[in-house]
Protein backbone atom coordinates (compact mmCIF):
# COMPACT_ATOMS: atom_id res chain seq x y z
CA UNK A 1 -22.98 -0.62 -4.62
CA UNK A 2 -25.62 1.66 -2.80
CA UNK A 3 -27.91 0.35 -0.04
CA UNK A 4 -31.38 1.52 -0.66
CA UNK A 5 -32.65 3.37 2.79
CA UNK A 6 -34.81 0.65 3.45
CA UNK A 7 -32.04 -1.23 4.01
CA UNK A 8 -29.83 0.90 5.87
CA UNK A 9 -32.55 1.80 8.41
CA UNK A 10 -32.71 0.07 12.09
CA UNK A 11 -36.10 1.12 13.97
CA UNK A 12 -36.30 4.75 12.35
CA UNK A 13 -32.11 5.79 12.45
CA UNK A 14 -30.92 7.35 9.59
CA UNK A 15 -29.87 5.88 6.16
CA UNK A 16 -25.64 6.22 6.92
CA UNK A 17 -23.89 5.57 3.69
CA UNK A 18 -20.36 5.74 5.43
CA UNK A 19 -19.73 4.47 8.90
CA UNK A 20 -16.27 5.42 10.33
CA UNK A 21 -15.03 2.31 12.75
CA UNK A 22 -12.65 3.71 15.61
CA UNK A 23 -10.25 0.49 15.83
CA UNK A 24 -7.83 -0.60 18.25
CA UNK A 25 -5.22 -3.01 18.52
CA UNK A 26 -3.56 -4.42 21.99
CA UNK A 27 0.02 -5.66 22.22
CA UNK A 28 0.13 -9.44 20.99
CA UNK A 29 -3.46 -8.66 19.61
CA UNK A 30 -3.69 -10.30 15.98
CA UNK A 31 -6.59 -8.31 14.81
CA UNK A 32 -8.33 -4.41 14.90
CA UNK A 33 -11.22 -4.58 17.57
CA UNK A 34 -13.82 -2.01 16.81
CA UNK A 35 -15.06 0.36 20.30
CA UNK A 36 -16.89 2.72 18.51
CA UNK A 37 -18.44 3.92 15.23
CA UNK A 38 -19.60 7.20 14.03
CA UNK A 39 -21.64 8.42 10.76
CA UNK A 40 -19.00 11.25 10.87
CA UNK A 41 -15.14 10.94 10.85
CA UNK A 42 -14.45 14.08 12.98
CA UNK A 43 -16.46 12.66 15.50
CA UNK A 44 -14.38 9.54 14.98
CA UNK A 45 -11.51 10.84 15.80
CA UNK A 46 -12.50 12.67 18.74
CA UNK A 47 -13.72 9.12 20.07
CA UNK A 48 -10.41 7.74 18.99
CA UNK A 49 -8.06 9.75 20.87
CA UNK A 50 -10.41 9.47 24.58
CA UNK A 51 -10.39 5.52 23.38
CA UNK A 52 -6.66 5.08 22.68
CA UNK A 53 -6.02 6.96 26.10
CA UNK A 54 -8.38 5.25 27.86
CA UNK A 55 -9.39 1.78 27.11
CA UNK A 56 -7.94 -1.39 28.79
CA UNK A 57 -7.91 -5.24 27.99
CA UNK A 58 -8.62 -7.86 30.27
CA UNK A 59 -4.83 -8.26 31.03
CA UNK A 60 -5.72 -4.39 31.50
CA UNK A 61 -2.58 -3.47 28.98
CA UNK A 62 -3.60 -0.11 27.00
CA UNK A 63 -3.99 -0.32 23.18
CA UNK A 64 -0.52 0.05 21.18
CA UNK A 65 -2.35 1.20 17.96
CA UNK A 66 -5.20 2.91 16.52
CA UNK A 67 -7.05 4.22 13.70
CA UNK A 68 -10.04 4.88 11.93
CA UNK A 69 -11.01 2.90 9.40
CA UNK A 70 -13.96 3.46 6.75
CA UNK A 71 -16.46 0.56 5.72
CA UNK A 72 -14.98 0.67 2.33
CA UNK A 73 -11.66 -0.28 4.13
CA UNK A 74 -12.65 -2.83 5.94
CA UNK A 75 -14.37 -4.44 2.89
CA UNK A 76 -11.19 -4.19 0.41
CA UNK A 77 -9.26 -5.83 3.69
CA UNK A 78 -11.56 -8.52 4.19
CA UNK A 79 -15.11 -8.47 2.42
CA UNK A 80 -17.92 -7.88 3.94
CA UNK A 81 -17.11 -10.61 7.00
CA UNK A 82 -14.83 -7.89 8.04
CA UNK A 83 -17.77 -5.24 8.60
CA UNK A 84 -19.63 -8.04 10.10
CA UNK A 85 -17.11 -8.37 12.27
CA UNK A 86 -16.80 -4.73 13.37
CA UNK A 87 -20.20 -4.14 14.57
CA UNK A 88 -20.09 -7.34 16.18
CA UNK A 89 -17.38 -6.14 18.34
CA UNK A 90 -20.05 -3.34 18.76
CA UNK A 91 -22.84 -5.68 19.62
CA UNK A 92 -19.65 -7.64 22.59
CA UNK A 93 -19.18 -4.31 23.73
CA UNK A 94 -22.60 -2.79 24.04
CA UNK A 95 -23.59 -6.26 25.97
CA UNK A 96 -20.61 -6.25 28.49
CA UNK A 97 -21.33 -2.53 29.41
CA UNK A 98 -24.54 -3.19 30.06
CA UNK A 99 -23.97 -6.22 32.72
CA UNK A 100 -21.39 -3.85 34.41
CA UNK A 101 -18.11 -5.32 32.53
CA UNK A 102 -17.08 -2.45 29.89
């Protein structure tokens, strides 16, 4: 099913018709938390690599697992909740960063 652009469109961005969800998972951790998305998957996976290497929890243990995972993925994994869920890990992110708590 194809979103028109109209749709796909926040405040004048691009119509994306794949998004490419950089995903990490922490030891104990029961589910992928998305830290970063990209319209391309090279791009992806040059954030995936700095992000695996990089990136913390609050118990600040490093991730054990990544990967990059397609929209189409995440929907035959979990419907569309799932994608919901990725950018709302997004949306958590992009908030904490911006009081100072990345």
């Amino acid at each position: 099913m194809r979103r028109s652009a109209a749709q796909g469109q926040m405040r004048g961005s691009p119509d994306i018709d794949r998004a490419f969800y950089v995903q990490v998972r922490y030891p104990h951790g029961q589910r992928w938390e998305t830290v970063a998305v990209s319209a391309h998957r090279g791009t992806a996976a040059s954030l995936a690599g700095g992000m695996y290497r990089d990136l913390r929890d609050a118990a600040g243990r490093a991730p054990v697992q990544v990967r990059i995972a397609n929209d189409e993925l995440l929907r035959r994994a979990g419907g569309e909740a799932a994608v919901l869920e990725a950018a709302a890990d997004l949306w958590r992110r992009a908030q904490a960063a911006a009081r100072g708590n990345p």
